[in-house]
Protein backbone atom coordinates (compact mmCIF):
# COMPACT_ATOMS: atom_id res chain seq x y z
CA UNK A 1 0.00 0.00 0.00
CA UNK A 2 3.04 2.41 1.23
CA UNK A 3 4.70 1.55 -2.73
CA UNK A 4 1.08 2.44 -4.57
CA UNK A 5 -0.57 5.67 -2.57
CA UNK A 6 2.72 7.10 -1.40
CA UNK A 7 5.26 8.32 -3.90
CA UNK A 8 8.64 9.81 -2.41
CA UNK A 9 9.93 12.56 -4.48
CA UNK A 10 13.91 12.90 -5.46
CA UNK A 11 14.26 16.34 -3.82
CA UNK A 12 15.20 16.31 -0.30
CA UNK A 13 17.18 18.76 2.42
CA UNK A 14 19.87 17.51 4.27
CA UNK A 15 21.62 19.08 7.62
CA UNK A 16 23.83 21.88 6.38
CA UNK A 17 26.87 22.51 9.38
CA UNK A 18 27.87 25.99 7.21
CA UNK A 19 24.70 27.10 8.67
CA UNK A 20 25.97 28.63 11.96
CA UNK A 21 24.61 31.20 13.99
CA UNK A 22 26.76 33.72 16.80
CA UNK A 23 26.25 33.06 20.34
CA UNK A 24 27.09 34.45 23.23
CA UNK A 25 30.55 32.64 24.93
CA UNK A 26 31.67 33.00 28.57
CA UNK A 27 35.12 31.21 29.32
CA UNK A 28 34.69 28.80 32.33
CA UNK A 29 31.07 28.85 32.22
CA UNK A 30 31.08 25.00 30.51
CA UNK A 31 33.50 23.83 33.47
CA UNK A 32 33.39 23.12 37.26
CA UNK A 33 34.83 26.52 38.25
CA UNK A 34 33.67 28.75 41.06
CA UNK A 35 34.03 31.43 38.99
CA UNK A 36 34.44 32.29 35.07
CA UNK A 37 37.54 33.78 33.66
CA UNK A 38 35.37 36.43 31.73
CA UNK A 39 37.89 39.44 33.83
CA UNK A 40 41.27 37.78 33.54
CA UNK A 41 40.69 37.58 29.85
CA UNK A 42 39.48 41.19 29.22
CA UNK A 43 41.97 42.20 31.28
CA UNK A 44 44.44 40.11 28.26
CA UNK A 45 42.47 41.99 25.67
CA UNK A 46 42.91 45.30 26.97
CA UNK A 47 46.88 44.92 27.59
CA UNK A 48 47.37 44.34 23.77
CA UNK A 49 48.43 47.34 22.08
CA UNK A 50 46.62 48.79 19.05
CA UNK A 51 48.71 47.59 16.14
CA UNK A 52 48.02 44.29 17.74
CA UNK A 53 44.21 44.86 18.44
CA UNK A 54 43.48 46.36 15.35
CA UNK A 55 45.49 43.26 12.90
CA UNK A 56 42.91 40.51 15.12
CA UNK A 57 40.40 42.39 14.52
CA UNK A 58 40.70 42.59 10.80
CA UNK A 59 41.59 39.27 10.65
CA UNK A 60 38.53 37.83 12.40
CA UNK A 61 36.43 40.12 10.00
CA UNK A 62 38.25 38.19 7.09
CA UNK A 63 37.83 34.88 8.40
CA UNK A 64 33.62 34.84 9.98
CA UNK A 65 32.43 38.42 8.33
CA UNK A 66 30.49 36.74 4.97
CA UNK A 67 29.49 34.11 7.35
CA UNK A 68 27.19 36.48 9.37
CA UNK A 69 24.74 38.90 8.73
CA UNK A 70 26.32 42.20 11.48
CA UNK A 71 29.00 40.46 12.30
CA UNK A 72 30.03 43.67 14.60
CA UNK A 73 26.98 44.32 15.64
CA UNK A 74 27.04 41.82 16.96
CA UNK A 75 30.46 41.60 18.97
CA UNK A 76 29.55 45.32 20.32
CA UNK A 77 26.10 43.16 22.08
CA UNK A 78 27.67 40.65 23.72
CA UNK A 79 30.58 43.81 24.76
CA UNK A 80 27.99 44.88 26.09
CA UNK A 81 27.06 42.01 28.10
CA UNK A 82 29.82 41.29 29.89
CA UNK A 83 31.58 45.47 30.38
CA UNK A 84 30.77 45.39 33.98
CA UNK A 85 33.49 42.84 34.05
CA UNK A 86 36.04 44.98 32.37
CA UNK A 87 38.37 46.76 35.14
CA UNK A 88 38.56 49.79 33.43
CA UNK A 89 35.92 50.09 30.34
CA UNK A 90 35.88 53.49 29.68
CA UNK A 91 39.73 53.28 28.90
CA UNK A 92 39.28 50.54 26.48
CA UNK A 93 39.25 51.87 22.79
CA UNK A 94 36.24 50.98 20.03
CA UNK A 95 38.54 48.71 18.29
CA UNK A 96 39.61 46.85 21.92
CA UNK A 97 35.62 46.76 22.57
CA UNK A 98 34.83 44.99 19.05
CA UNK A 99 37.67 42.54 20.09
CA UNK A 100 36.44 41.88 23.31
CA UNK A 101 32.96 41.00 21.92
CA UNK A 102 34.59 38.97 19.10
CA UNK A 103 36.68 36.93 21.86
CA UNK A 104 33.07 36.23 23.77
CA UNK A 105 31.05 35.19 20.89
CA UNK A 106 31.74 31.65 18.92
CA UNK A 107 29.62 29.86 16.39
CA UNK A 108 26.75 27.60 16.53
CA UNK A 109 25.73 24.90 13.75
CA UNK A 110 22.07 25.13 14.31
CA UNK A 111 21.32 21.55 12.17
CA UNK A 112 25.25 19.91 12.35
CA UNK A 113 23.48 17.09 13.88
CA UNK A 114 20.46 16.41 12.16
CA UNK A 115 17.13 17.90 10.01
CA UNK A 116 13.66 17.01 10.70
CA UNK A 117 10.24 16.80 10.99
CA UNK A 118 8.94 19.78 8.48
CA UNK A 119 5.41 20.97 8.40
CA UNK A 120 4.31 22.86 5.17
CA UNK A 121 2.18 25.76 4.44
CA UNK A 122 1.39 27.89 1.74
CA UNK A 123 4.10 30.71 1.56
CA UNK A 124 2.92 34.64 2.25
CA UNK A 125 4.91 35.53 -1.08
CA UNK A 126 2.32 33.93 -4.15
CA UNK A 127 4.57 36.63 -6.92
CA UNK A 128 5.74 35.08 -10.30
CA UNK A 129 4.72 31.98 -10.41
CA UNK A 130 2.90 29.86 -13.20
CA UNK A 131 -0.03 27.91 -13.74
CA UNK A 132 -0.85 25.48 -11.52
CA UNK A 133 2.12 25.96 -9.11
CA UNK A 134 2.65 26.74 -5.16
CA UNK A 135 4.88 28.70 -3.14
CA UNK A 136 5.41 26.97 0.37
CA UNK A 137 6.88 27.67 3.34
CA UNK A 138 8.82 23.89 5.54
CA UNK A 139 9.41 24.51 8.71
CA UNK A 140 11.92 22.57 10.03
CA UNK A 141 13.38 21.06 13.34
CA UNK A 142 17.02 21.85 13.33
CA UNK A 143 19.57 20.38 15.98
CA UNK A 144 22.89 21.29 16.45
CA UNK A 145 25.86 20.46 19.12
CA UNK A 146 24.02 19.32 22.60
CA UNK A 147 20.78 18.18 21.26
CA UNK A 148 19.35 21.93 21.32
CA UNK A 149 17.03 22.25 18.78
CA UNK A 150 15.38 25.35 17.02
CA UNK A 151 12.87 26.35 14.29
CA UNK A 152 14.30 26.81 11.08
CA UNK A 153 12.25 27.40 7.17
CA UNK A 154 12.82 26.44 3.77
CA UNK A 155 10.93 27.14 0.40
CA UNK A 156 10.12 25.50 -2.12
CA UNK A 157 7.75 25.65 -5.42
CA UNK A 158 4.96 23.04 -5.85
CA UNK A 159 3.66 21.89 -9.33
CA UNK A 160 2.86 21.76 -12.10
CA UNK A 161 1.34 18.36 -11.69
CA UNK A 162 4.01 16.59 -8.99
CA UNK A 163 6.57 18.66 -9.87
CA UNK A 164 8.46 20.01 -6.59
CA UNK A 165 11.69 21.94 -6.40
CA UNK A 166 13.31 23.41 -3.01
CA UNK A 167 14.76 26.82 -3.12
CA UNK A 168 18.19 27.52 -2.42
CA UNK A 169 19.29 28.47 1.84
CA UNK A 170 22.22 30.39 0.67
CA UNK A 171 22.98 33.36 2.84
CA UNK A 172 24.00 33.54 6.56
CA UNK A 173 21.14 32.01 9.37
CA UNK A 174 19.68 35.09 11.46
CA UNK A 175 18.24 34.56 15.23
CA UNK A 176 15.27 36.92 15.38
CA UNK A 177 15.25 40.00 18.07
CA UNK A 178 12.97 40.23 20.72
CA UNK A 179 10.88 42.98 20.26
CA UNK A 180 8.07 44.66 22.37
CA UNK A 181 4.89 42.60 22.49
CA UNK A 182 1.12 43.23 24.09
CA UNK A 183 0.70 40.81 26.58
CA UNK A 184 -2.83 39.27 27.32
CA UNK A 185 -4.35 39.15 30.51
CA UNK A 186 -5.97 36.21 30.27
CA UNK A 187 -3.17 34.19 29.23
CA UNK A 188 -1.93 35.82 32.88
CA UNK A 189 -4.67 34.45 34.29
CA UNK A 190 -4.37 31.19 32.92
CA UNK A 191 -0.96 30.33 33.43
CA UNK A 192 -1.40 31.64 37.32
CA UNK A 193 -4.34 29.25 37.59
CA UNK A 194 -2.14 26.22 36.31
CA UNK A 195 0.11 26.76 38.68
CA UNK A 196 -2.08 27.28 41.97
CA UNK A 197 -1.36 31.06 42.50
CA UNK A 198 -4.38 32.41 44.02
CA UNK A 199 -3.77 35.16 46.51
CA UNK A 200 -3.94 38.53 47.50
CA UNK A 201 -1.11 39.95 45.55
CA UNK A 202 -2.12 38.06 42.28
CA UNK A 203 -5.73 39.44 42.88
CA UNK A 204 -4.44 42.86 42.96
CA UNK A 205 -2.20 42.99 40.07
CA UNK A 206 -4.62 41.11 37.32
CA UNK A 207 -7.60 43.64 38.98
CA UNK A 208 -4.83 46.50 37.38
CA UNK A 209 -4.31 45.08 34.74
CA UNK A 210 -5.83 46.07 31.56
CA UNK A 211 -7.09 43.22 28.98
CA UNK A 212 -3.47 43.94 26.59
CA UNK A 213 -0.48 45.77 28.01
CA UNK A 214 3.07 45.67 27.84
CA UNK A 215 6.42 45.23 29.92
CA UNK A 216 6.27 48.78 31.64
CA UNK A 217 2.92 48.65 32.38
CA UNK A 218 3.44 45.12 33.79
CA UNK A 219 6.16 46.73 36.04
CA UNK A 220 4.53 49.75 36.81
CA UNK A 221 1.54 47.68 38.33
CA UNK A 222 3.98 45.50 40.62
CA UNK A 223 5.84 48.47 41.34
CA UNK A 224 2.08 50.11 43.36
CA UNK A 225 1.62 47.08 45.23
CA UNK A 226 0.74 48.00 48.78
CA UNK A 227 3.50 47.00 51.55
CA UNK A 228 1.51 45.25 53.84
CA UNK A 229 1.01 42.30 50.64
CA UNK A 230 4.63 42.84 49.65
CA UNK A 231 5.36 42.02 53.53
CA UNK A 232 3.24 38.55 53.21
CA UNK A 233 5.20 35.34 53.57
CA UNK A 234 4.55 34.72 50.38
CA UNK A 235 4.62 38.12 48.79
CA UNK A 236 7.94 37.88 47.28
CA UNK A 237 7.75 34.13 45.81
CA UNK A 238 4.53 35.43 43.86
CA UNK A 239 6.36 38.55 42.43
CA UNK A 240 8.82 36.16 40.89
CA UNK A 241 6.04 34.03 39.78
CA UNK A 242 3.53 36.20 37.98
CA UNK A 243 7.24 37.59 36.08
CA UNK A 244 8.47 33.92 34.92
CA UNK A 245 4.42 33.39 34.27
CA UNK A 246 4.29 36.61 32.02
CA UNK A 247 7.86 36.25 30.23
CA UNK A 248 6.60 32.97 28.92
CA UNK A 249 5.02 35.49 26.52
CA UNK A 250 7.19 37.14 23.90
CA UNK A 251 7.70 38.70 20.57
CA UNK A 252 10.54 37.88 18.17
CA UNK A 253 11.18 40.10 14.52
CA UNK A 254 13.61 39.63 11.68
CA UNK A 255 14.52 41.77 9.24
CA UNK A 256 12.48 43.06 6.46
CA UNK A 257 15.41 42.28 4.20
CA UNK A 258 16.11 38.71 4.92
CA UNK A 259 15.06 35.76 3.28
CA UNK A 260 12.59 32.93 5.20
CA UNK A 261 15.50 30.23 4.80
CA UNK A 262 17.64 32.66 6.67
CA UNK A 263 15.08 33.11 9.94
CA UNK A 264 15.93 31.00 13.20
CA UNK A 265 13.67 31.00 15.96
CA UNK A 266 16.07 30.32 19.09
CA UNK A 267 15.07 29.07 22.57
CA UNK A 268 14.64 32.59 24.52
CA UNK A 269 12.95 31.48 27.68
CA UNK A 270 14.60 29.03 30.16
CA UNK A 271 11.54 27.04 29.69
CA UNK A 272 12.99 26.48 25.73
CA UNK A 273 16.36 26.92 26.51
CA UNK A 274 17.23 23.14 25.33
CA UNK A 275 15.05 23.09 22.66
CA UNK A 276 12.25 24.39 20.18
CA UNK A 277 11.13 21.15 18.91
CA UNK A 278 8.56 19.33 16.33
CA UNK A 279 6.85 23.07 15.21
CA UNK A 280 3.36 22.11 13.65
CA UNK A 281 2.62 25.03 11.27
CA UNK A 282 -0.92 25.63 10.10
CA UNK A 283 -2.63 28.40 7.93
CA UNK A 284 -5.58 29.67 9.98
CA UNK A 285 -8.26 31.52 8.54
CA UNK A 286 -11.08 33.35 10.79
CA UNK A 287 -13.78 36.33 9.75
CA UNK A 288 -10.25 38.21 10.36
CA UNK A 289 -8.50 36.69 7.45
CA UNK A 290 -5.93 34.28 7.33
CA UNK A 291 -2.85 33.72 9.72
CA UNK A 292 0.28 31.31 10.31
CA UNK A 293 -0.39 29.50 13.62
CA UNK A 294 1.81 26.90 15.24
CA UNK A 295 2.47 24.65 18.37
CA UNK A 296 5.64 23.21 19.19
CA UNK A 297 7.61 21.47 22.49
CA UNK A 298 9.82 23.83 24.84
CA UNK A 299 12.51 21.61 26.73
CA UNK A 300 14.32 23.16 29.57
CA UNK A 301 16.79 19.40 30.01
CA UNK A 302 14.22 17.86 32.10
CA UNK A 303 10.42 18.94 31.21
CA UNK A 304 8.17 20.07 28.12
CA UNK A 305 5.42 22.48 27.92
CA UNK A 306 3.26 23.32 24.51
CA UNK A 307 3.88 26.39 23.42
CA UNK A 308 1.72 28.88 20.19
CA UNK A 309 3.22 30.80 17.63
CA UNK A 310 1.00 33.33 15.73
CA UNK A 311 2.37 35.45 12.63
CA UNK A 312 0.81 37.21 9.89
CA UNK A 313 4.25 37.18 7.62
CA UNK A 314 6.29 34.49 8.66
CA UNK A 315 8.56 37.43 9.61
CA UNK A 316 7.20 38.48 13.36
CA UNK A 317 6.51 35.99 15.80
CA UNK A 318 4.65 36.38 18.95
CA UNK A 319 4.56 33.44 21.21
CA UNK A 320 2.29 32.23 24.08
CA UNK A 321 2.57 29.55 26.41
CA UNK A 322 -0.36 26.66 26.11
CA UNK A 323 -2.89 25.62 29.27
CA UNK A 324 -4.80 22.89 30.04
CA UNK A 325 -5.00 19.55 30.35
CA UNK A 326 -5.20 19.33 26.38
CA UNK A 327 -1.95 20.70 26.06
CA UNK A 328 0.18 18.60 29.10
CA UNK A 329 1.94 16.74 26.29
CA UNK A 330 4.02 16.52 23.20
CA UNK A 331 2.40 16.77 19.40
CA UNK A 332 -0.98 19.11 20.04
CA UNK A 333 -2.07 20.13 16.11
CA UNK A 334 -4.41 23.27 15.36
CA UNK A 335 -7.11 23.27 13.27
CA UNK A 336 -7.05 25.44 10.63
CA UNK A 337 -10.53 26.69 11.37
CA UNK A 338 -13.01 26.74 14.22
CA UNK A 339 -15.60 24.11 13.71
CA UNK A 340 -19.33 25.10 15.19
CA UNK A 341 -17.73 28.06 17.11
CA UNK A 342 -15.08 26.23 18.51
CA UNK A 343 -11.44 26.78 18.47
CA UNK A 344 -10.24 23.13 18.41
CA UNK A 345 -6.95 20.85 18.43
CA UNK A 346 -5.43 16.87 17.90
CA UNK A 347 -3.50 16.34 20.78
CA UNK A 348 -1.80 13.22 22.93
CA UNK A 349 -2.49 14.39 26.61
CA UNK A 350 -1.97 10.25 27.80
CA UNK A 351 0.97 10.08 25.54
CA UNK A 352 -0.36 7.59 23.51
CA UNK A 353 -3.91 7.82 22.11
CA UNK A 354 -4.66 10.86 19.63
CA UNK A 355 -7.62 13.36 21.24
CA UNK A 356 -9.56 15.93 20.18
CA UNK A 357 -9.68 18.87 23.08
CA UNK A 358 -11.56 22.10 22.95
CA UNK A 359 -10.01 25.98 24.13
CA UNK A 360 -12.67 27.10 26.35
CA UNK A 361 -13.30 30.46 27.54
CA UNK A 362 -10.47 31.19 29.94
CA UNK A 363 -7.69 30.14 27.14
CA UNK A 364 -7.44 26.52 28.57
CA UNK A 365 -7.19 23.62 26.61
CA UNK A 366 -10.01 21.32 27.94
CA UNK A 367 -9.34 17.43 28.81
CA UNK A 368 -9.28 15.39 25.19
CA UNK A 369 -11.86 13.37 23.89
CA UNK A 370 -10.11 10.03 22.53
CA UNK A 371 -10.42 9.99 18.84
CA UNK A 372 -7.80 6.40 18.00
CA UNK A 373 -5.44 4.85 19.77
CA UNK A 374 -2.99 2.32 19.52
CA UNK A 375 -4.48 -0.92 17.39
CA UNK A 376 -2.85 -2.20 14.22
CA UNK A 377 0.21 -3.58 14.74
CA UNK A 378 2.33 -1.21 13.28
CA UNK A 379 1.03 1.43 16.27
CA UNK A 380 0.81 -0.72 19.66
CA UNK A 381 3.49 1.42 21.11
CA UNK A 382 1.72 4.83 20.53
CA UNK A 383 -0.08 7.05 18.13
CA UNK A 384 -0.24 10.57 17.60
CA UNK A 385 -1.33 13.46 14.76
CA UNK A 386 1.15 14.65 11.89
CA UNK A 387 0.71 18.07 11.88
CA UNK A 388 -3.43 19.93 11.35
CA UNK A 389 -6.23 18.23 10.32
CA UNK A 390 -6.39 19.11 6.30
CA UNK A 391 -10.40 19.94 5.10
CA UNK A 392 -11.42 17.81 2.41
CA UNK A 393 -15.17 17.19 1.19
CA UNK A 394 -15.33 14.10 2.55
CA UNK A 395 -14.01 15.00 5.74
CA UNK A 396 -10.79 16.30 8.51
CA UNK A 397 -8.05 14.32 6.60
CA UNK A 398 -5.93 13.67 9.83
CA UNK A 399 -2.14 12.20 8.78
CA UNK A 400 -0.96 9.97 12.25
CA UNK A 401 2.16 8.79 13.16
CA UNK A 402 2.67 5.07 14.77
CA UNK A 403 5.17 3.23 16.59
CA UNK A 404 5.78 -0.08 16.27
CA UNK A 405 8.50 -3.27 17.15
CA UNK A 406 11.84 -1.48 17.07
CA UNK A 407 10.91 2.02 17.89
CA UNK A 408 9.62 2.16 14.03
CA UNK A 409 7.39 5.09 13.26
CA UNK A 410 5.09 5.06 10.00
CA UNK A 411 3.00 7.40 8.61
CA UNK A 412 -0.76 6.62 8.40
CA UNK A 413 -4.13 8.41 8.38
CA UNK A 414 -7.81 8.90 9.68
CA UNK A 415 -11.14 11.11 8.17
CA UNK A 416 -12.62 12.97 10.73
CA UNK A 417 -16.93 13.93 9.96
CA UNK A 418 -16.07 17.51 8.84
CA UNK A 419 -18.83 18.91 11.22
CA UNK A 420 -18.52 16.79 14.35
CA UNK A 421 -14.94 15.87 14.10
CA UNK A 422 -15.35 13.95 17.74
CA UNK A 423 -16.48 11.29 15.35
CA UNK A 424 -13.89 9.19 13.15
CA UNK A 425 -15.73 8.46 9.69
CA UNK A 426 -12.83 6.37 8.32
CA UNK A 427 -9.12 4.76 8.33
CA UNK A 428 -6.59 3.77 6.13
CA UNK A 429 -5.61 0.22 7.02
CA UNK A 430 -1.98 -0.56 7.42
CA UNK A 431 0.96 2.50 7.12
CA UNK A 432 1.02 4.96 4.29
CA UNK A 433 4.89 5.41 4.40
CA UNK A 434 7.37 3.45 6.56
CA UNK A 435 11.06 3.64 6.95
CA UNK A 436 12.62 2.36 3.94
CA UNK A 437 16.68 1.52 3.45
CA UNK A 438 17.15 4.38 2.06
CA UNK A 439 16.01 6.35 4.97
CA UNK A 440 16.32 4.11 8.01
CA UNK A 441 19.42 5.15 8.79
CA UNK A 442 20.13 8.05 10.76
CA UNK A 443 20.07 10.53 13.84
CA UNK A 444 17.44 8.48 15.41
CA UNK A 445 16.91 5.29 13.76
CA UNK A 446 13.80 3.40 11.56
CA UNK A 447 11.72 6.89 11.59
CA UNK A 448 8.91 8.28 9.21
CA UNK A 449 7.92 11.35 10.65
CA UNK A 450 5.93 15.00 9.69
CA UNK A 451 4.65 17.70 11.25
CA UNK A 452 2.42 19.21 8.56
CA UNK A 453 1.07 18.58 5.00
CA UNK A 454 -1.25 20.35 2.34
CA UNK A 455 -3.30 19.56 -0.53
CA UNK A 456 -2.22 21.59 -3.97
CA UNK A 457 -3.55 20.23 -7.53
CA UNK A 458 -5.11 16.68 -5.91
CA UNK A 459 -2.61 15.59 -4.60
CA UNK A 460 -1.43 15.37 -0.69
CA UNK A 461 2.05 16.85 -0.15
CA UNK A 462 3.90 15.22 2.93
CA UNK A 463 7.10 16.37 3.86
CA UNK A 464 8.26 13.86 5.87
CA UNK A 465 11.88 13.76 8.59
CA UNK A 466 13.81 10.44 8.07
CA UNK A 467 15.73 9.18 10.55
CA UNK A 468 15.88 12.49 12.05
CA UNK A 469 18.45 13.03 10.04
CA UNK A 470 17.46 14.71 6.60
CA UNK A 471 14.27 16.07 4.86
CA UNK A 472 12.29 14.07 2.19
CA UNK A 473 9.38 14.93 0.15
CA UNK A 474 6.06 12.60 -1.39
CA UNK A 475 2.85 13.06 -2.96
CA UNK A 476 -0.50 10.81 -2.36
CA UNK A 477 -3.13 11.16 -4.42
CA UNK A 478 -6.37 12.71 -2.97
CA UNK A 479 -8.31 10.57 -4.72
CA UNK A 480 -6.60 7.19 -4.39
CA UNK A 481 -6.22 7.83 -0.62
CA UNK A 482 -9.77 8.35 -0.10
CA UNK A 483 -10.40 5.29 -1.95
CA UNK A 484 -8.11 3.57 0.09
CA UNK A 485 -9.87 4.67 3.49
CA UNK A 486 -12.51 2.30 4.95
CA UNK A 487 -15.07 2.97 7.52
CA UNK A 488 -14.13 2.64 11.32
CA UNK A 489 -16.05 0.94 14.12
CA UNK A 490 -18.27 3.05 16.00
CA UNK A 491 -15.30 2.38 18.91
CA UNK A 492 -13.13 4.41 16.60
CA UNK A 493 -14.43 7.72 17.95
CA UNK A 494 -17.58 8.59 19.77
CA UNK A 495 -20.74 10.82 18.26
CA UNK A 496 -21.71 13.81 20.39
């Protein structure tokens, strides 16, 4: 079945280690020292006379410059960063500065260990193309040295017929700034609520706070609290809580000038700061108009939390955290839609069984309703969505992923009734793509994986991670996979 419905394309995107971002480096901080040796060094720095100064400098210009987009820009930020250390900073010239910065900054090879798991959507830019051809936008899990992982994009061009051809990446990666967002308060409220902080001093700062505001109003409301709730035991332990519960919400902007293959979206919260994993992009549309929505996993080394992107250009990003018990696990998939009123999601709260959950009215993710859990053998492990239900005629055409004897995932799918999508009209029996030789091998062994696919000119388009190591493409037929799909038991999903 995998040989006659799925066909793999010849294009495919492999990890690129030239792709390297700058990040900050402190000496000492990666060893068991009681201290860094961030003011010994800049003390080094400073001691070198200018001829000296001056001939590194140009030389480290000559060696990373074309590699980076600011290159000195960037060493005067992380000069910045770490001046207090320097004994004597107003003495130390603009060249010694740039140095100083260049000596605390290395690079980073966002995918030198592996590419994976893409989810595609139709790209913002729909200029000079022909007939029957599609701009998209992949996003892509990239991981580089340590296992961190962030967001990366490609593009590529769609048609005609099953034509597919990936654009170029040329150009230096760029992390995005963070930029000044309006925070919600009921996200505030939420994420307070999920984590049991119900007291005086949280009463009085969401009763100031307006329904959208920003960082200095935020401040400026914390900053009128009354003494005698500052004074609580527990007035200082919530003042650090409601700010870790509202800097899970931020804003991140590139340039208007660089390409989508050059954006990275890097961990900027410690709750991501190991990883921005599996992003499940989605086009929404609402009586608003249309709008790039996504989920992914944060890691912080030893938990996850859901987390939402929302953009209207690919370009700014403004993320939220996710609440609920819908969202207490990995792979939670938007619709692209509300259905009946509803703003609704695929998710895997029990780790194993795919659910439909509902936002409700305070911006939590209600508990799932099962929709299909583990059953064919090529699934008894776990199941789980590949990225946002797609609307057919026929139905919510919901690509799964399954795990089977040797940690194998495969790639199969479900219909979902179009108008009560807590019932499952149909399944395809058996995988639609499985780990073949030719992509078995990898990163992370005997996996078939996506996070997102479309529908262009009748035919399914499934980008698809193998082996966590590299990027493949194939095309189903709409037709022949509907075909292929044969009704489920009512146990398959409940009516109501």
């Amino acid at each position: 079945m995998t040989r006659s419905l799925a066909v793999r394309q010849d294009a495919t995107l492999t990890p690129d280690p030239a792709r390297v971002i700058v990040k900050l480096f402190v000496p000492g901080e990666d060893a068991a020292v009681v201290r860094t040796r961030a003011r010994a060094l800049i003390d080094r720095v400073a001691r070198l006379d200018d001829e000296e100064a001056g001939r590194l400098l140009r030389d480290t210009f000559d060696r990373f410059g074309a590699r980076h987009r600011d290159l000195a820009g960037t060493f005067h930020h992380h000069y910045d960063l770490v001046r207090h250390r320097a004994a004597r900073a107003r003495d130390l010239s603009p060249t010694s500065r740039l140095l100083v910065g260049a000596y605390f900054s290395h690079e980073y090879a966002v995918e030198a260990a592996a590419l994976c798991n893409p989810s595609m959507v139709a790209h913002p830019d729909q200029t000079g193309l022909g007939a029957g051809q599609l701009r998209v936008a992949v996003s892509l899990r990239q991981i580089g040295e340590g296992h961190v992982s962030s967001i990366g994009f490609a593009t590529a061009v769609l048609g005609p017929r099953r034509q597919l051809t990936v654009a170029d990446r040329a150009g230096p990666p760029t992390v995005g700034q963070r930029v000044g967002v309006q925070h919600r308060r009921d996200l505030l409220v939420a994420g307070l609520a999920e984590e049991d902080y119900d007291n005086e001093v949280t009463a009085t700062v969401l009763n100031a706070l307006p329904e959208r505001y920003d960082e200095a109003t935020f401040e400026r409301v914390l900053g009128t609290l009354p003494p005698d709730l500052l004074s609580r035991s527990t007035g200082l332990g919530t003042l650090e809580q409601l700010r870790r519960t509202n800097a899970g919400s931020y804003a991140t902007a590139f340039p208007a000038d660089t390409a989508l293959h050059q954006r990275v979206l890097w961990p900027a919260t410690p709750a991501e700061s190991n990883g921005m994993e599996d992003a499940r992009f989605v086009r929404f549309v609402d009586e608003s108009g249309p709008v790039y929505r996504a989920t992914y996993t944060a890691y912080d080394g030893r938990s996850i939390a859901t987390r939402a992107l929302v953009s209207s250009d690919l370009r700014r990003f403004e993320t939220t955290p996710m609440r609920g018990p819908g969202a207490r696990n990995k792979g939670l998939a938007l619709f692209p839609r509300t259905v009946g009123g509803r703003h609704l999601a695929l998710c895997r709260a029990d780790g194993e069984t795919i659910g439909l959950t509902v936002l409700d009215g305070e911006n939590r993710w209600q508990a799932p309703l099962p929709l299909h859990g583990p059953r064919d053998s090529w699934e008894l492990i776990q199941v789980g969505n590949c990225g946002s239900p797609i609307e057919t005629d026929a139905g919510w055409l919901v690509l799964t992923h399954g795990v089977g004897p040797m940690r194998r995932y495969a790639i199969g799918a479900l219909l979902l009734d179009l108008d009560r999508p807590e019932r499952v009209v149909a399944h395809l029996p058996g995988a639609l793509l499985s780990p073949e030789e030719d992509d078995r091998d990898g990163y992370v062994p005997n996996v078939v994986y996506s996070c997102g696919a479309l529908i262009h000119d009748g035919a399914v388009w499934l980008p698809y991670g193998a082996s966590d190591s590299r990027v493949g493409f194939a095309t189903v037929s709409l037709a022949a996979l509907r075909a292929a799909l044969v009704e489920s038991p009512p146990a398959g999903g409940r009516d109501g």
